[in-house]
N, C-alpha and C. Protein backbone atom coordinates (compact mmCIF):
# COMPACT_ATOMS: atom_id res chain seq x y z
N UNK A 1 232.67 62.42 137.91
CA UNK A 1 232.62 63.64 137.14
C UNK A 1 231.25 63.76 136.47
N UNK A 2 230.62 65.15 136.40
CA UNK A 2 229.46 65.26 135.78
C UNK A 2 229.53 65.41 134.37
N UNK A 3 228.12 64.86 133.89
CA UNK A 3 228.59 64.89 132.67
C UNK A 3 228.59 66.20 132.05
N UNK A 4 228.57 67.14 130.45
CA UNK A 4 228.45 67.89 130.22
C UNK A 4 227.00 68.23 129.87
N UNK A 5 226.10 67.65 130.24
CA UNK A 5 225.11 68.37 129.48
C UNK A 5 224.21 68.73 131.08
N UNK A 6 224.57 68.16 132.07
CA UNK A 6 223.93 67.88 133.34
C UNK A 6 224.35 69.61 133.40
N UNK A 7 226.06 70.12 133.59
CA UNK A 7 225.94 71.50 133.51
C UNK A 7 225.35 72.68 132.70
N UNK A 8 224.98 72.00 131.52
CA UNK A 8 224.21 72.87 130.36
C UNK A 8 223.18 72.74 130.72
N UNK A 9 222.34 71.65 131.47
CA UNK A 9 220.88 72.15 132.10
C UNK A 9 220.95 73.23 133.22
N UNK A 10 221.62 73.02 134.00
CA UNK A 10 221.79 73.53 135.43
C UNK A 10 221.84 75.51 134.96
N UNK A 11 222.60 75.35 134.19
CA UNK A 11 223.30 77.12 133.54
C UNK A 11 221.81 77.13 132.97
N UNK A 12 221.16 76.35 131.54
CA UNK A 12 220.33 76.87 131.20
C UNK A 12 218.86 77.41 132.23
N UNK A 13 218.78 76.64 132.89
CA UNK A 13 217.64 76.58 133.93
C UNK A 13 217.86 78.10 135.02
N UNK A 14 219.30 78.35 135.43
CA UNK A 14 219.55 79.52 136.06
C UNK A 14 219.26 80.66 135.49
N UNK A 15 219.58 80.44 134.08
CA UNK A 15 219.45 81.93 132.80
C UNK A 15 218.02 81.84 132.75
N UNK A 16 217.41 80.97 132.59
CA UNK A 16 215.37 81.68 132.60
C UNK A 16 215.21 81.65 134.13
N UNK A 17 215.50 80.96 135.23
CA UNK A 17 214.90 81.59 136.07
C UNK A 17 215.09 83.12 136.36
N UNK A 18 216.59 83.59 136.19
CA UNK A 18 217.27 85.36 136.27
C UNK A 18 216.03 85.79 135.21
N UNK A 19 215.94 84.96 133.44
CA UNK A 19 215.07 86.14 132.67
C UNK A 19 213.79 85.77 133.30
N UNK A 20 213.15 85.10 133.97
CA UNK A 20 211.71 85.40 134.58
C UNK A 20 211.75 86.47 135.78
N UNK A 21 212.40 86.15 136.59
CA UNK A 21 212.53 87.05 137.54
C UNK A 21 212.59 88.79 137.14
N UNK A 22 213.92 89.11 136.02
CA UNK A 22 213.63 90.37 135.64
C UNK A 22 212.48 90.98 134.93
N UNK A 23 211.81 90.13 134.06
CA UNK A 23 210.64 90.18 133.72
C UNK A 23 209.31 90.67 134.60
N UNK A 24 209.63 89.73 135.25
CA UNK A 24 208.29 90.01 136.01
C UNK A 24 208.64 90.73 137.23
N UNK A 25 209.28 91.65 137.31
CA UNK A 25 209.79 92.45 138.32
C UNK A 25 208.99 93.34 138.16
N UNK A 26 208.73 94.12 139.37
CA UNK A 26 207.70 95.59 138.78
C UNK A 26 208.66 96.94 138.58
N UNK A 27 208.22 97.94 137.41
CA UNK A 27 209.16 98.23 137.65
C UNK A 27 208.33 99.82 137.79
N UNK A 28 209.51 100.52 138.78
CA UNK A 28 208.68 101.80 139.57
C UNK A 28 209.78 103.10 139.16
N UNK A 29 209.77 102.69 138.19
CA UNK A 29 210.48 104.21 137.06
C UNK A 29 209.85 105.34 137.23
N UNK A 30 209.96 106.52 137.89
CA UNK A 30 209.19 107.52 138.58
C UNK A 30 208.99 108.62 136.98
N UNK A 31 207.81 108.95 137.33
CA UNK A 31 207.39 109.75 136.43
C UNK A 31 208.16 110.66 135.56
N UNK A 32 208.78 110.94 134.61
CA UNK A 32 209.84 111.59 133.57
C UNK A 32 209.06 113.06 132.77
N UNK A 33 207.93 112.65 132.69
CA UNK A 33 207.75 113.43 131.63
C UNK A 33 207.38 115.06 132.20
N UNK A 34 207.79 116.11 131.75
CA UNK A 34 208.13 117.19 131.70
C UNK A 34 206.84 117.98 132.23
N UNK A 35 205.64 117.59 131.25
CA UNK A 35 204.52 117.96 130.96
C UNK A 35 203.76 117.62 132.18
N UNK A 36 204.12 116.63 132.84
CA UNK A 36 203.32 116.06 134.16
C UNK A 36 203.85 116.94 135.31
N UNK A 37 205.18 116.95 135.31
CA UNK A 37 206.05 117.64 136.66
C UNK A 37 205.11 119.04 136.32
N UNK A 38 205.26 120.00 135.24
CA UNK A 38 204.93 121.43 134.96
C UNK A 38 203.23 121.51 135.59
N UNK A 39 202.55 120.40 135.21
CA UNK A 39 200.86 120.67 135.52
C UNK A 39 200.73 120.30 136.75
N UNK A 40 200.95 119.06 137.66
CA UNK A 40 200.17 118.62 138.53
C UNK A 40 200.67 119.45 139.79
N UNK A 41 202.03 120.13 140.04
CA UNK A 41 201.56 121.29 141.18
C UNK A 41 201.13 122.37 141.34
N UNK A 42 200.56 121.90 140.13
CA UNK A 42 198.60 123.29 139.80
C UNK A 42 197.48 123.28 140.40
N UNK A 43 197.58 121.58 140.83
CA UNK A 43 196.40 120.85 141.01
C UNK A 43 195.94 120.56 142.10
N UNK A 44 195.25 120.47 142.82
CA UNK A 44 194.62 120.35 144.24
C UNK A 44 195.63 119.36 145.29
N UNK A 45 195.96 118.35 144.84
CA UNK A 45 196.46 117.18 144.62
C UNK A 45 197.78 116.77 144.01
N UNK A 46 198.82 117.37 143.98
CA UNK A 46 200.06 117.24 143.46
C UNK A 46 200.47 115.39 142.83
N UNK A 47 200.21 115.03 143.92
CA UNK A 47 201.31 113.31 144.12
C UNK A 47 200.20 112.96 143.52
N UNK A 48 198.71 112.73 143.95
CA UNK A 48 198.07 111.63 143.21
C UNK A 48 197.86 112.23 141.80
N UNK A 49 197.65 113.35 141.30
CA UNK A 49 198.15 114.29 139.60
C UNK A 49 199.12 112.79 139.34
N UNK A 50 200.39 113.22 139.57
CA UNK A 50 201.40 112.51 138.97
C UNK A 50 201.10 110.64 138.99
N UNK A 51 200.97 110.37 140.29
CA UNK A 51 200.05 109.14 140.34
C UNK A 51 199.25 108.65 138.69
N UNK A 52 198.29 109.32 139.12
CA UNK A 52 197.10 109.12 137.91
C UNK A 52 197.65 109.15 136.51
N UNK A 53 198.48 110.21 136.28
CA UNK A 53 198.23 110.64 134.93
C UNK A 53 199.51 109.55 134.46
N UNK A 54 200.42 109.34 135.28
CA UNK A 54 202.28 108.23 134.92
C UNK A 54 201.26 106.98 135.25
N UNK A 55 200.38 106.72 135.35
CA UNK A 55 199.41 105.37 135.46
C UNK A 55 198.88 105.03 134.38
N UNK A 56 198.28 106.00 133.31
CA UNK A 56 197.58 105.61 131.74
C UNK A 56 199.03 106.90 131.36
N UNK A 57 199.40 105.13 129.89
CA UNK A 57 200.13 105.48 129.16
C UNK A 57 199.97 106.61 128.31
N UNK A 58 198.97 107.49 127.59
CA UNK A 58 198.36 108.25 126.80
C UNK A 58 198.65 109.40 127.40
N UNK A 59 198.32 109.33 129.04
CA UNK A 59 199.01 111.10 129.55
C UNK A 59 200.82 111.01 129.94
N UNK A 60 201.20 109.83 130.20
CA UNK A 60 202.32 109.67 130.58
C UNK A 60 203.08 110.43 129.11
N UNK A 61 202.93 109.50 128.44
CA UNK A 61 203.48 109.50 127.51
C UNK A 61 203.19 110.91 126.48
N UNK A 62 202.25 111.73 126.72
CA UNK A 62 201.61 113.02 126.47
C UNK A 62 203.23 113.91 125.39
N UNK A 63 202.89 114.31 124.51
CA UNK A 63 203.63 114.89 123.90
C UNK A 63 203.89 116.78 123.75
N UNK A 64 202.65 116.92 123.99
CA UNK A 64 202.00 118.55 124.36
C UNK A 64 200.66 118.52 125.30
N UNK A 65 201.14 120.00 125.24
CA UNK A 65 199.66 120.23 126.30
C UNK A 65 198.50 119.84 125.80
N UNK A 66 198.48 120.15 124.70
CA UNK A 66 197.34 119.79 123.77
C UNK A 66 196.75 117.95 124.09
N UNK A 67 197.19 117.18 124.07
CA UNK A 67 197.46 115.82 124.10
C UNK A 67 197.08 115.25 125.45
N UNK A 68 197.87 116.08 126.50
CA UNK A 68 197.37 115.87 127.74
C UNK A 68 196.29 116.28 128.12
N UNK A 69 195.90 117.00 127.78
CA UNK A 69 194.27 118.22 127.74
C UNK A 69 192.83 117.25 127.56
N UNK A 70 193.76 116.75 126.50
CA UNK A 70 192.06 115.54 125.33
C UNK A 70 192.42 114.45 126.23
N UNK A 71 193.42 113.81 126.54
CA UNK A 71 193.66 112.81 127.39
C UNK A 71 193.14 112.66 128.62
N UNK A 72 193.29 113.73 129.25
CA UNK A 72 192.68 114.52 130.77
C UNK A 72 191.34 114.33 130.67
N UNK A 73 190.94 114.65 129.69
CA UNK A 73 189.42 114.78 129.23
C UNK A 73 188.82 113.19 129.52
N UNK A 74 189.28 112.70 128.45
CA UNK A 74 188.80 110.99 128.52
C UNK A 74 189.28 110.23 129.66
N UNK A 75 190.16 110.69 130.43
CA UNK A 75 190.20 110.43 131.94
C UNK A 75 189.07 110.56 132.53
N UNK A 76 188.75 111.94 132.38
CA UNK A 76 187.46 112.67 133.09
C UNK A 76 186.11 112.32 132.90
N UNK A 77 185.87 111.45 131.88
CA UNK A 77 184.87 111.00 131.02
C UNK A 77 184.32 109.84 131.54
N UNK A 78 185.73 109.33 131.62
CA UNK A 78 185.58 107.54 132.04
C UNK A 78 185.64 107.65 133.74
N UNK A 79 186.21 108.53 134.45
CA UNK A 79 186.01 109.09 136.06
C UNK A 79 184.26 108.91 135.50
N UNK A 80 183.73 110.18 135.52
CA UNK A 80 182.65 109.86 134.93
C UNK A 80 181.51 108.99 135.21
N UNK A 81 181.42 108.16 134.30
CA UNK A 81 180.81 107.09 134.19
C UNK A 81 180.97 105.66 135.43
N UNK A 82 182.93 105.59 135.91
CA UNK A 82 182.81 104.71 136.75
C UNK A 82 181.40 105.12 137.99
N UNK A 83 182.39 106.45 138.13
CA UNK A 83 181.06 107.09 139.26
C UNK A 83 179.14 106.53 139.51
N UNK A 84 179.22 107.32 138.38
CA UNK A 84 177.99 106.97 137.85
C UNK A 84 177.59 105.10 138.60
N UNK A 85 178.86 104.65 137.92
CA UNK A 85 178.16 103.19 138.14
C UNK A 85 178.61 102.83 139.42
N UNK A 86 179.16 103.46 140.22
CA UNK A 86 179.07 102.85 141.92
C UNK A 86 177.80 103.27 142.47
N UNK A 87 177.52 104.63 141.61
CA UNK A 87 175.80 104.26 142.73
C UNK A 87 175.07 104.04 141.68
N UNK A 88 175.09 103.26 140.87
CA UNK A 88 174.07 102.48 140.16
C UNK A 88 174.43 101.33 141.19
N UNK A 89 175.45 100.86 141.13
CA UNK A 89 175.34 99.24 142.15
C UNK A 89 175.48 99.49 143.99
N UNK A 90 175.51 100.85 144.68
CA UNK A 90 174.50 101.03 145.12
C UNK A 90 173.31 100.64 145.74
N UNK A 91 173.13 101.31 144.83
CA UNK A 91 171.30 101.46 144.76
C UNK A 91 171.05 99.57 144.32
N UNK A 92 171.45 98.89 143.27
CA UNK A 92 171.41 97.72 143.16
C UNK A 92 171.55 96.97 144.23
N UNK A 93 172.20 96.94 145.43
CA UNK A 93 172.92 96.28 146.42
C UNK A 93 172.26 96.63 147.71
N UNK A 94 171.29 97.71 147.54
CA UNK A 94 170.80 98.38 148.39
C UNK A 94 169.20 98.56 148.67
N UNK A 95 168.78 97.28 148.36
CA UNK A 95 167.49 97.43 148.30
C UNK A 95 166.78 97.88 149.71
N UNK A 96 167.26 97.57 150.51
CA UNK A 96 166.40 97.75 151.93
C UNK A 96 167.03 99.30 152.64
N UNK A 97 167.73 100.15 151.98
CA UNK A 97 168.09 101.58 152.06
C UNK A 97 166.90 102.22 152.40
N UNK A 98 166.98 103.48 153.11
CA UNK A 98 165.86 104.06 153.39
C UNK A 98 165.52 105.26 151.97
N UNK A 99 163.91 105.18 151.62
CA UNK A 99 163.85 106.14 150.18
C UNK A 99 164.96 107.09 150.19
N UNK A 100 164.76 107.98 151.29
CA UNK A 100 165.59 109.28 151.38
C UNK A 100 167.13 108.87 150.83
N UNK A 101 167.91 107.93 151.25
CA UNK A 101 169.21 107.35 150.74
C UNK A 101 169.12 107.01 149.80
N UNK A 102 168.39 106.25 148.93
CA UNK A 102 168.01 105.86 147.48
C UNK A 102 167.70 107.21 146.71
N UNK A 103 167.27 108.20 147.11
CA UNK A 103 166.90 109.53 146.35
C UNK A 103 168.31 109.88 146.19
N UNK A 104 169.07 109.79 146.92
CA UNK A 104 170.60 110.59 147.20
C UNK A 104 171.79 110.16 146.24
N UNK A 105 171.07 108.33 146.07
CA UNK A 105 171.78 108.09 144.89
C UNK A 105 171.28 108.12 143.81
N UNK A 106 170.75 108.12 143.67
CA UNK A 106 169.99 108.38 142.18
C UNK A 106 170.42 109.55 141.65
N UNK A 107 170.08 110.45 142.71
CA UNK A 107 170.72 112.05 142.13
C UNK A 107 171.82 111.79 141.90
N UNK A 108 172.55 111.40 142.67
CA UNK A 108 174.16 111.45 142.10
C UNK A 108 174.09 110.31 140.82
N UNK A 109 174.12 109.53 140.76
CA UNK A 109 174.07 109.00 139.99
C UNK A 109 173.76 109.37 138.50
N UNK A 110 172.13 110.05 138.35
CA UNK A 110 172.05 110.90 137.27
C UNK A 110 172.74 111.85 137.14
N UNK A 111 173.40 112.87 138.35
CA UNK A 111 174.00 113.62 138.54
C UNK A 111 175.93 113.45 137.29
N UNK A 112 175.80 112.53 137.53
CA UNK A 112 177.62 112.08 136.49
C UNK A 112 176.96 111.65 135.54
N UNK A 113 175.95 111.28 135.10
CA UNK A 113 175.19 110.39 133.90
C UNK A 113 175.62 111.87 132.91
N UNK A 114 175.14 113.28 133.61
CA UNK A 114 174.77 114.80 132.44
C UNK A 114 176.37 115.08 133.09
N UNK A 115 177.15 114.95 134.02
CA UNK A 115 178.81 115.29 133.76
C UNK A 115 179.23 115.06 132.91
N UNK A 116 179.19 113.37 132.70
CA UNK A 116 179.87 112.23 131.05
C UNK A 116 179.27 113.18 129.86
N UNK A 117 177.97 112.95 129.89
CA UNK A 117 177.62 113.97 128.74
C UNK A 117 178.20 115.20 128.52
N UNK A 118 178.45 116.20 129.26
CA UNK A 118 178.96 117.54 129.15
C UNK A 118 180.48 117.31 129.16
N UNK A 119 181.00 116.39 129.83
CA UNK A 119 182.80 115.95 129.44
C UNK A 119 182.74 115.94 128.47
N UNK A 120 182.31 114.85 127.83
CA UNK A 120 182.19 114.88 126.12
C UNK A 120 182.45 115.96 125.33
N UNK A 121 181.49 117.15 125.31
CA UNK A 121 181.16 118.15 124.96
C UNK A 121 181.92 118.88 125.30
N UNK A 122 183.13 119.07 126.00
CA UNK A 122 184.00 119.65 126.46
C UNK A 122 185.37 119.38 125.62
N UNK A 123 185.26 118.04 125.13
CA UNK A 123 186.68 117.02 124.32
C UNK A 123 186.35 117.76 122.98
N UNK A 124 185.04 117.90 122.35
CA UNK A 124 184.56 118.50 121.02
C UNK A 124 184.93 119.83 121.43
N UNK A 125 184.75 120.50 121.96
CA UNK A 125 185.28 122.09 122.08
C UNK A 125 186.69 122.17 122.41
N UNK A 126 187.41 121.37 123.17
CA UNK A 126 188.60 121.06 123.28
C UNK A 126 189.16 120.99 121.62
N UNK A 127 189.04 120.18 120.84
CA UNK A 127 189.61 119.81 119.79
C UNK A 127 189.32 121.04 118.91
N UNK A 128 188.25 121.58 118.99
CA UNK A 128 187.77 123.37 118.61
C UNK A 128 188.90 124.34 118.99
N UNK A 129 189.51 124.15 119.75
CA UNK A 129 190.16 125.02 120.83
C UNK A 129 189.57 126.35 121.53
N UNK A 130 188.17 125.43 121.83
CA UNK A 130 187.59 127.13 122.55
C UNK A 130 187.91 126.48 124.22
N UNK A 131 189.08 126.82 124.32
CA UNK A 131 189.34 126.35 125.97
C UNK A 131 188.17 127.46 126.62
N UNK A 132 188.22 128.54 126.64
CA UNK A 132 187.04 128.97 127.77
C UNK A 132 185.88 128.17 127.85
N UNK A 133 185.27 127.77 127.03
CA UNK A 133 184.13 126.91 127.26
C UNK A 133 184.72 125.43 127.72
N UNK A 134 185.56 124.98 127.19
CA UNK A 134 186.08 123.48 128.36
C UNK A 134 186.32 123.95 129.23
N UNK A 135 186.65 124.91 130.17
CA UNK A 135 187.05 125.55 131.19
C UNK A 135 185.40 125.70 132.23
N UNK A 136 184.68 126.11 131.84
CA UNK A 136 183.54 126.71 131.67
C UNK A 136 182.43 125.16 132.15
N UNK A 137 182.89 124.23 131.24
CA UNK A 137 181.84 123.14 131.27
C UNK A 137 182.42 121.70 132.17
N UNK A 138 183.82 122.13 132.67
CA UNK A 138 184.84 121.29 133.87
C UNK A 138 184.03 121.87 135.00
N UNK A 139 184.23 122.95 135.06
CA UNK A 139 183.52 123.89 136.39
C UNK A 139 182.17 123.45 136.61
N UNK A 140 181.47 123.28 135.51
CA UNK A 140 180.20 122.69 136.30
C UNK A 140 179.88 121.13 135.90
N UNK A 141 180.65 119.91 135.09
CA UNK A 141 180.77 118.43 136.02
C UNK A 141 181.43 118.42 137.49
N UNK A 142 182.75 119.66 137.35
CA UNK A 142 183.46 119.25 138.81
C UNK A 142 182.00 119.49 139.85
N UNK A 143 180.63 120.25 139.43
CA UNK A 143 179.91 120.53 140.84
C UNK A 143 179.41 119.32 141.37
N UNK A 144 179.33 118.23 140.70
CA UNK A 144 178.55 117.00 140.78
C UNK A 144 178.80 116.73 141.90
N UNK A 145 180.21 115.78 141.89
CA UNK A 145 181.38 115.37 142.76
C UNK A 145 181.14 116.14 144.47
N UNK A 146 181.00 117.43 143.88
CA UNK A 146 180.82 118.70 145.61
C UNK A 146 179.42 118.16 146.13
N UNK A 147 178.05 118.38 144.74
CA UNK A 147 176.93 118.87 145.28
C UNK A 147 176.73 117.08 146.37
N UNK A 148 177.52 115.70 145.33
CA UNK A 148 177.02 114.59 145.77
C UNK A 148 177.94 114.99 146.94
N UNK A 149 178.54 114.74 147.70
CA UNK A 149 179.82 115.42 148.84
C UNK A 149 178.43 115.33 149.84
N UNK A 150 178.23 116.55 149.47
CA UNK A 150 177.63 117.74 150.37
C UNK A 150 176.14 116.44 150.93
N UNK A 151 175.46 116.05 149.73
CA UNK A 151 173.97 115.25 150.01
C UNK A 151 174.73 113.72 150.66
N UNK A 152 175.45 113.37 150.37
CA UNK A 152 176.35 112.05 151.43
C UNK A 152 176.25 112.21 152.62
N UNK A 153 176.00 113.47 153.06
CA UNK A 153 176.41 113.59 154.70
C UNK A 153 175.65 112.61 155.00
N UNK A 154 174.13 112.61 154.74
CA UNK A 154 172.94 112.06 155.23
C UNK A 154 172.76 110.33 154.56
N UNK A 155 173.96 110.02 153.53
CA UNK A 155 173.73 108.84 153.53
C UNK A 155 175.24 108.35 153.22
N UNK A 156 175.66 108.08 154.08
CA UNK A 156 177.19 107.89 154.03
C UNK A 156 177.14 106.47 152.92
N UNK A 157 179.14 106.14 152.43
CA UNK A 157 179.37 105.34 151.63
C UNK A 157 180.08 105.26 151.57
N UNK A 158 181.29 104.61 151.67
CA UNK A 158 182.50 104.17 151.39
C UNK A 158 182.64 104.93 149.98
N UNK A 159 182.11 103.84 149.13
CA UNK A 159 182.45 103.80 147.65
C UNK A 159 182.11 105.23 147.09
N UNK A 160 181.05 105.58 147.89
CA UNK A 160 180.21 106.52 146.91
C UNK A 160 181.68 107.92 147.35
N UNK A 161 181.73 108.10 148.80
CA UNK A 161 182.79 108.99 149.46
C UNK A 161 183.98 108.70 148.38
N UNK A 162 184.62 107.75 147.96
CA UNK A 162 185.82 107.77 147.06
C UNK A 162 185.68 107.69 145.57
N UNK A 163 184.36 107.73 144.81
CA UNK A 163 184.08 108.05 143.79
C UNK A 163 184.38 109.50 143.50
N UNK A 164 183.73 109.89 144.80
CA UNK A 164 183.28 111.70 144.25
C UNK A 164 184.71 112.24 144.76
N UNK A 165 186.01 111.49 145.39
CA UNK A 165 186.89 112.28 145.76
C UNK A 165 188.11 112.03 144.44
N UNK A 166 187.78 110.62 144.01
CA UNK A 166 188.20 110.70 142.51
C UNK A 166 187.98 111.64 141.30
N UNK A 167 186.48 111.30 141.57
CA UNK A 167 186.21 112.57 139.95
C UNK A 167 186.51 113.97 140.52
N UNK A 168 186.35 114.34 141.50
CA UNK A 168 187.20 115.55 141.61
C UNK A 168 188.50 115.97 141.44
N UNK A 169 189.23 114.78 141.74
CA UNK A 169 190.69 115.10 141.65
C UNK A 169 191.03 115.18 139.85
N UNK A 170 190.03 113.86 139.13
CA UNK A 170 190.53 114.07 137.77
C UNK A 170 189.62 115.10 136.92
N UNK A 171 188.47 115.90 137.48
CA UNK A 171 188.23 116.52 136.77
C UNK A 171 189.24 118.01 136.90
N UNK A 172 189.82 117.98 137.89
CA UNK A 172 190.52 119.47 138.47
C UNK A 172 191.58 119.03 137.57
N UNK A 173 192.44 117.72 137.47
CA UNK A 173 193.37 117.76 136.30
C UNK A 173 193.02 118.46 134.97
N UNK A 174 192.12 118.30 134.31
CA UNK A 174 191.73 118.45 133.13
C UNK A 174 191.70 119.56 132.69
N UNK A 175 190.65 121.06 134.21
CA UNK A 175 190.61 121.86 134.27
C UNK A 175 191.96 122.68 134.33
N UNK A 176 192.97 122.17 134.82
CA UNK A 176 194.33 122.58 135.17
C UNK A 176 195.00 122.63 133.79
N UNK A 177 194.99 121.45 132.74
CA UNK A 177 195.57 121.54 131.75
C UNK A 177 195.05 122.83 130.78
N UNK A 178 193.95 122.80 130.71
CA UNK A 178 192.43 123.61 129.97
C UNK A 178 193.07 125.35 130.29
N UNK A 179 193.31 125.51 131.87
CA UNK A 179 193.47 127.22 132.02
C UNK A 179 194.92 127.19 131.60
N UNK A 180 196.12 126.19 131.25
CA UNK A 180 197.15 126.97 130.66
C UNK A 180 197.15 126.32 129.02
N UNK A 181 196.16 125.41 128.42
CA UNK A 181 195.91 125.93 127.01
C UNK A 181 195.26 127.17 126.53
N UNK A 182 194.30 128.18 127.60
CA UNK A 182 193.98 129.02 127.73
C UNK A 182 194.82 130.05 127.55
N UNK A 183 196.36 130.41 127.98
CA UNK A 183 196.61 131.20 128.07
C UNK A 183 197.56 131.12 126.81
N UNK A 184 197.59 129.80 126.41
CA UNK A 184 198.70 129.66 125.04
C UNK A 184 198.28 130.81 124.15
């Protein structure tokens, strides 16, 4: 016969392996919030909208439009800047590139350097509530994203190709939230 404590290990040892297991389970609770379903089939991009925004807690969790708007924004900000820094490393990684390809990043590159800046400036007028001008100043960071598009042909990139298809998708969020605080 076993003794009693041989079964009080055995039980205890089963009960944390079950609580590790549920723990560390992933868990894929599909997007809830109201505010996400209503905006993102506005958006160029429906699924990755919902994707992105049920991904950072701050839009998930978004309480008004208002909230999601400034949130969208600092999405758009930090899109932004990652940008920015794939063709900074690039161009870092890329020393033996031909000038003409090194010109291409650079532009882009400076090109999101004055987006981040004007996002910014968009979150301050945002919090103003002059949505026409965040409306106004989305429309021309989203050109970055196109104009770099368009100058890629001639120097292709993985990274650089899914940077600019990112900041487009999250700057069009932002813009999406922006034309129906507009109409509030």
């Amino acid at each position: 016969m076993r003794p009693p404590f041989a079964s009080m290990f055995l039980l205890k040892l089963f009960l944390l392996s079950l609580l590790s297991i549920t723990t560390n389970a992933k868990l894929t609770k599909p997007v809830t919030n109201k505010l996400l379903s209503e905006i993102c089939p506005k958006t160029k991009s429906p699924k990755q909208c919902l994707n992105i925004l049920g991904s950072y807690p701050k839009t998930r969790l978004a309480s008004s439009l208002h909230d999601l708007g400034f949130d969208s924004l600092t999405l758009a900000i930090s899109r932004a800047k990652k940008s920015a820094n794939v063709f900074n490393g690039i161009l870092l990684k890329g020393q033996d590139l031909p000038q003409k390809q090194k010109d291409i990043y650079k532009e882009c590159r400076q090109d999101y350097v004055v987006a981040m800046k004007s996002l910014g400036e968009a979150k301050t007028a945002w919090n103003e509530k002059k949505y026409p001008l965040v409306i106004k100043t989305i429309d021309a960071a989203n050109q970055v994203p196109i104009s770099c598009e368009k100058s890629l042909v001639g120097a292709p990139n993985v990274q650089a190709k899914r940077a600019n298809e990112m900041s487009s998708l999250i700057f069009d969020i932002a813009r999406v939230v922006a034309k129906d605080m507009e109409g509030k």
